[in-house]
Protein backbone atom coordinates (compact mmCIF):
# COMPACT_ATOMS: atom_id res chain seq x y z
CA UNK A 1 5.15 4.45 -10.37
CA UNK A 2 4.96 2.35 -7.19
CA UNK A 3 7.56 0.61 -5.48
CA UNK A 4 5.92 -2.38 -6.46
CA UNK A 5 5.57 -1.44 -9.98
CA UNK A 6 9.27 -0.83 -10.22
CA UNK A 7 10.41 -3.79 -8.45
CA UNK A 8 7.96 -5.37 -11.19
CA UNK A 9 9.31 -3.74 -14.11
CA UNK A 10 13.21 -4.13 -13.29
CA UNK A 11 12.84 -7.49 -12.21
CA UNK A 12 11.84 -10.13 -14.74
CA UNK A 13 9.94 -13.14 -13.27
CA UNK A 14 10.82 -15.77 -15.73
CA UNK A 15 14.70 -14.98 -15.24
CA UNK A 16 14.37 -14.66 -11.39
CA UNK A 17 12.07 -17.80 -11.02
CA UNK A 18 14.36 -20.21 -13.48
CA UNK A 19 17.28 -21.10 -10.98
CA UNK A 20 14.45 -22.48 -8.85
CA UNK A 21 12.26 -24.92 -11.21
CA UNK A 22 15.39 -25.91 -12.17
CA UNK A 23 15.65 -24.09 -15.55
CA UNK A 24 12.18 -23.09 -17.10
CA UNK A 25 11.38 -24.64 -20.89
CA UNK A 26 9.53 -21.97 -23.25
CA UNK A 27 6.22 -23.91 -24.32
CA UNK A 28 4.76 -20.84 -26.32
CA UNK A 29 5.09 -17.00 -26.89
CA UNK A 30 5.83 -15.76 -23.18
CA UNK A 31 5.24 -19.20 -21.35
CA UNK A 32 6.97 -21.51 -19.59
CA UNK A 33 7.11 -24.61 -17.11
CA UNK A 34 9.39 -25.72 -14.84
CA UNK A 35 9.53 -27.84 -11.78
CA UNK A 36 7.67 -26.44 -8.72
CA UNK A 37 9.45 -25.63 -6.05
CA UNK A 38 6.89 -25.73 -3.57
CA UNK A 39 5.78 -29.31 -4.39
CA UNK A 40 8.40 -31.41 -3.33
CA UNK A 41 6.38 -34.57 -3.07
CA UNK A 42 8.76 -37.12 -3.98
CA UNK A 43 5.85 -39.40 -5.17
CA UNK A 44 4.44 -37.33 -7.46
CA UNK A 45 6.27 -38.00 -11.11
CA UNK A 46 7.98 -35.44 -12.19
CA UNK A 47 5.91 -34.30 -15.38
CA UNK A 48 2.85 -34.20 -12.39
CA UNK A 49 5.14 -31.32 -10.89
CA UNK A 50 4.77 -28.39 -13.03
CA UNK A 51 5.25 -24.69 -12.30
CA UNK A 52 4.07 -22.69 -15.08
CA UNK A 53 5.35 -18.35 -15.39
CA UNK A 54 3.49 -16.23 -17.74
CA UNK A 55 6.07 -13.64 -18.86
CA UNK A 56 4.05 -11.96 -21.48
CA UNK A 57 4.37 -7.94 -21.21
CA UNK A 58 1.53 -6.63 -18.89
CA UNK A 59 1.15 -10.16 -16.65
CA UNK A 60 4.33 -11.52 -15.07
CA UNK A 61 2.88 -13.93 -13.26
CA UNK A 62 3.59 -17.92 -12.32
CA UNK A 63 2.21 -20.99 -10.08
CA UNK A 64 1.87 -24.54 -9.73
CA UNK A 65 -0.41 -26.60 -12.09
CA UNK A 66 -0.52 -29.32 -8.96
CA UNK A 67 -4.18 -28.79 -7.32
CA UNK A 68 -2.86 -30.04 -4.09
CA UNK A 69 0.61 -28.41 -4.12
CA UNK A 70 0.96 -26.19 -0.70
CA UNK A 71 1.82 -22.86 -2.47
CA UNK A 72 -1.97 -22.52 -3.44
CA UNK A 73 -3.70 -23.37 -0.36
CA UNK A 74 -3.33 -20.53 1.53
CA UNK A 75 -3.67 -18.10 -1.65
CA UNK A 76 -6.85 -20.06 -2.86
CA UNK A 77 -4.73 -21.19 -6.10
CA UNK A 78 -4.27 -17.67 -7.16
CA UNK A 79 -1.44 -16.52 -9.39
CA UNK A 80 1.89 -15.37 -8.00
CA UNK A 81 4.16 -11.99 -8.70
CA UNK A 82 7.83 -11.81 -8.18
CA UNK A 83 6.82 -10.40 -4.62
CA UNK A 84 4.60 -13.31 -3.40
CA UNK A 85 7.09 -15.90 -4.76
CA UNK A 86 9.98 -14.48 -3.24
CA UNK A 87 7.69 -14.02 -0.32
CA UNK A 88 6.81 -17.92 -0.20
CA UNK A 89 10.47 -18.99 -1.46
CA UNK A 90 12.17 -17.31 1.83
CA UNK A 91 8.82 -17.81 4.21
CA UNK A 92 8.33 -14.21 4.44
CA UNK A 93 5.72 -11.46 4.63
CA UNK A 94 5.10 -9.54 1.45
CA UNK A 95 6.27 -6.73 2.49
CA UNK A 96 9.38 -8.19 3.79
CA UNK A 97 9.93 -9.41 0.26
CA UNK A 98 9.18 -5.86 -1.24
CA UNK A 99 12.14 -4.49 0.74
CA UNK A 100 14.04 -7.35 -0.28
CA UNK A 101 13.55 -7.12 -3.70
CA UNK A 102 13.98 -2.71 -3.92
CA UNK A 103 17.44 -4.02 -2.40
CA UNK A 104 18.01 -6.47 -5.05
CA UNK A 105 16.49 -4.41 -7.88
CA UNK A 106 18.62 -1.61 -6.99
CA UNK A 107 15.63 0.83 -5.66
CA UNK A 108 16.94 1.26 -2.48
């Protein structure tokens, strides 16, 4: 198994990603929304500012539902891991957050 795999597999995105959207509300089996926070656009209302994480078994993934919001410009609105969120959280490369994140997870 890869580094990544294992940082993947010890680390579970909807626990690591709730302290951020301030606390993450299950809406269905695996998924939930919080607050993005990326989009810190004061204007927006806040049910406009919604950061959804897919923590079914297999997918682990999360992003903003906000078209505009600045996480998904430069990924061309793609889905995030734990890597590229912590990645975009701190303003670091991905592999910065990989060794970051073997650290945190124990792995290294």
């Amino acid at each position: 198994m890869s580094l990544v795999d294992q940082i993947r597999a010890k680390l579970d995105l909807a626990s690591f990603v709730a302290p951020y959207t301030n606390g993450l509300k299950p809406t269905g089996a695996g998924w939930f929304i919080g607050r993005c926070p990326f989009n810190q656009a004061e204007s927006d209302p806040p049910g406009k500012r919604k950061f959804w994480v897919d923590a079914r078994p297999g997918r682990q993934l999360c992003g903003c539902f906000v078209p505009r919001c600045q996480v998904q410009a430069p990924g061309g609105g793609k889905p995030m891991d734990i890597i590229n969120f912590y990645a975009w959280l701190n303003q670091i490369s991905n592999s910065q957050a990989i060794d970051e994140l073997a650290k945190l997870a124990g792995l290294r």
